[in-house]
Protein backbone atom coordinates (compact mmCIF):
# COMPACT_ATOMS: atom_id res chain seq x y z
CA UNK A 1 11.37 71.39 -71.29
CA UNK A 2 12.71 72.27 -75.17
CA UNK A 3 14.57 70.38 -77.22
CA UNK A 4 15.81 70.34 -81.14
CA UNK A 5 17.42 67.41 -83.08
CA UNK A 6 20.80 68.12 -84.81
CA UNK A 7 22.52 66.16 -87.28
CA UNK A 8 26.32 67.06 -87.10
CA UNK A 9 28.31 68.21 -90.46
CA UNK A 10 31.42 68.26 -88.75
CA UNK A 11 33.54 65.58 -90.66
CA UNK A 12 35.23 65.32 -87.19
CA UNK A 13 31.93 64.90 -85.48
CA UNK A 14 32.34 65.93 -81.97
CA UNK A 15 36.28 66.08 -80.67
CA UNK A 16 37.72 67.49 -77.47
CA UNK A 17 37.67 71.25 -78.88
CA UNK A 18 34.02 71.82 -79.59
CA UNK A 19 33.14 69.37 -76.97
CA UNK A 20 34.92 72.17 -74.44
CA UNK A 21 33.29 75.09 -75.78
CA UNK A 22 29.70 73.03 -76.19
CA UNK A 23 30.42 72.73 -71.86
CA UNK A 24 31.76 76.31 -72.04
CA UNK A 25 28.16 77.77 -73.57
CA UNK A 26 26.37 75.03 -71.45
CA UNK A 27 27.28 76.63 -68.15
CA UNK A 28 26.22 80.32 -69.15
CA UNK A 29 22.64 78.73 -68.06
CA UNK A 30 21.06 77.35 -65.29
CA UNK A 31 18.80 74.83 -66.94
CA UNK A 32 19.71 71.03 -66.95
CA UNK A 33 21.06 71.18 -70.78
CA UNK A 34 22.00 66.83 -72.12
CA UNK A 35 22.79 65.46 -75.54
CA UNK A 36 20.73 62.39 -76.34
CA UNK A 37 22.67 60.02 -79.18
CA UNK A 38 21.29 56.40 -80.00
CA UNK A 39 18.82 56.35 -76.29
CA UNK A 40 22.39 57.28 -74.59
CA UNK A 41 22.45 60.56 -72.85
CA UNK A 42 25.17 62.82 -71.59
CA UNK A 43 25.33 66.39 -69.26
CA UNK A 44 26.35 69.32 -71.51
CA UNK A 45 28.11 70.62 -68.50
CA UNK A 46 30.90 67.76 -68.87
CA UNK A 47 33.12 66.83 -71.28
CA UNK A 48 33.84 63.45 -70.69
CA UNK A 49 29.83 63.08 -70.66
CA UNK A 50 29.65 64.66 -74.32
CA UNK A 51 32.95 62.52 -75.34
CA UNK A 52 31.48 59.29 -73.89
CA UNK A 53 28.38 59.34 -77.05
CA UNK A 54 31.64 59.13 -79.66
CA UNK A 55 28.98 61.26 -81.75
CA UNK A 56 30.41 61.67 -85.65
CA UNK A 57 29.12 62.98 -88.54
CA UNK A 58 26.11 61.95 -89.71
CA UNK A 59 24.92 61.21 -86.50
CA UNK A 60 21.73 62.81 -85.12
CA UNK A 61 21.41 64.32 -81.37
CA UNK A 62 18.61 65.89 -79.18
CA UNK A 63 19.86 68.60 -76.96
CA UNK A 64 16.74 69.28 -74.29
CA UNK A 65 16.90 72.45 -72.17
CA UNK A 66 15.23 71.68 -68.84
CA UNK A 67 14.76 75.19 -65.93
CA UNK A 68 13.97 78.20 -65.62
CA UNK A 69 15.92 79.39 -68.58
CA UNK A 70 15.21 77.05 -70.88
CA UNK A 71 14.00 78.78 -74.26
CA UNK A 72 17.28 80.99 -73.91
CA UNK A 73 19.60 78.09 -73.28
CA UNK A 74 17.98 76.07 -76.55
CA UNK A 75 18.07 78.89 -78.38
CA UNK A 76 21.99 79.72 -77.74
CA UNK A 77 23.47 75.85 -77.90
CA UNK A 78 21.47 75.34 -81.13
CA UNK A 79 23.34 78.46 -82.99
CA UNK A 80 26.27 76.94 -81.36
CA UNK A 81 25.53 73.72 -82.96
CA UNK A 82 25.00 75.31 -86.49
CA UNK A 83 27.66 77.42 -85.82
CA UNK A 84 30.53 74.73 -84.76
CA UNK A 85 29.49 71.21 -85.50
């Protein structure tokens, strides 16, 4: 298991768009990939599970990449994170 905390800049925090390509990058990989915000967790493989956390900025997340690829599917959602949120 890996996992990284993220605190996200976007002043939209997370909306349907990056949300959809967060599940998009989530399902290159065959490792359980979830979100953690305030003890609540969501699947990175479903939307309505990342739009359920109402995550905005400021807010801090864990992403933890559970399987067999794990270090490759931490290492690709955190650029994504840096890269989009």
């Amino acid at each position: 298991m890996v996992e990284f905390k993220y605190v996200i800049t976007d002043p939209e925090g997370i909306h349907a768009r990056p949300a959809g390509e967060l599940v998009k990058a989530a399902k290159e990989f065959n490792s359980k990939i979830t979100i953690e915000k305030d003890g609540k967790s969501g699947d990175c493989k479903k939307i309505f599970s990342i739009m359920a956390l109402a995550v905005k900025s400021g807010n801090e997340v864990t992403i933890t990449c559970d399987g067999d690829d794990e270090a490759a599917a931490c290492e690709r959602i955190q650029q994504f994170m840096k890269d989009n949120m």
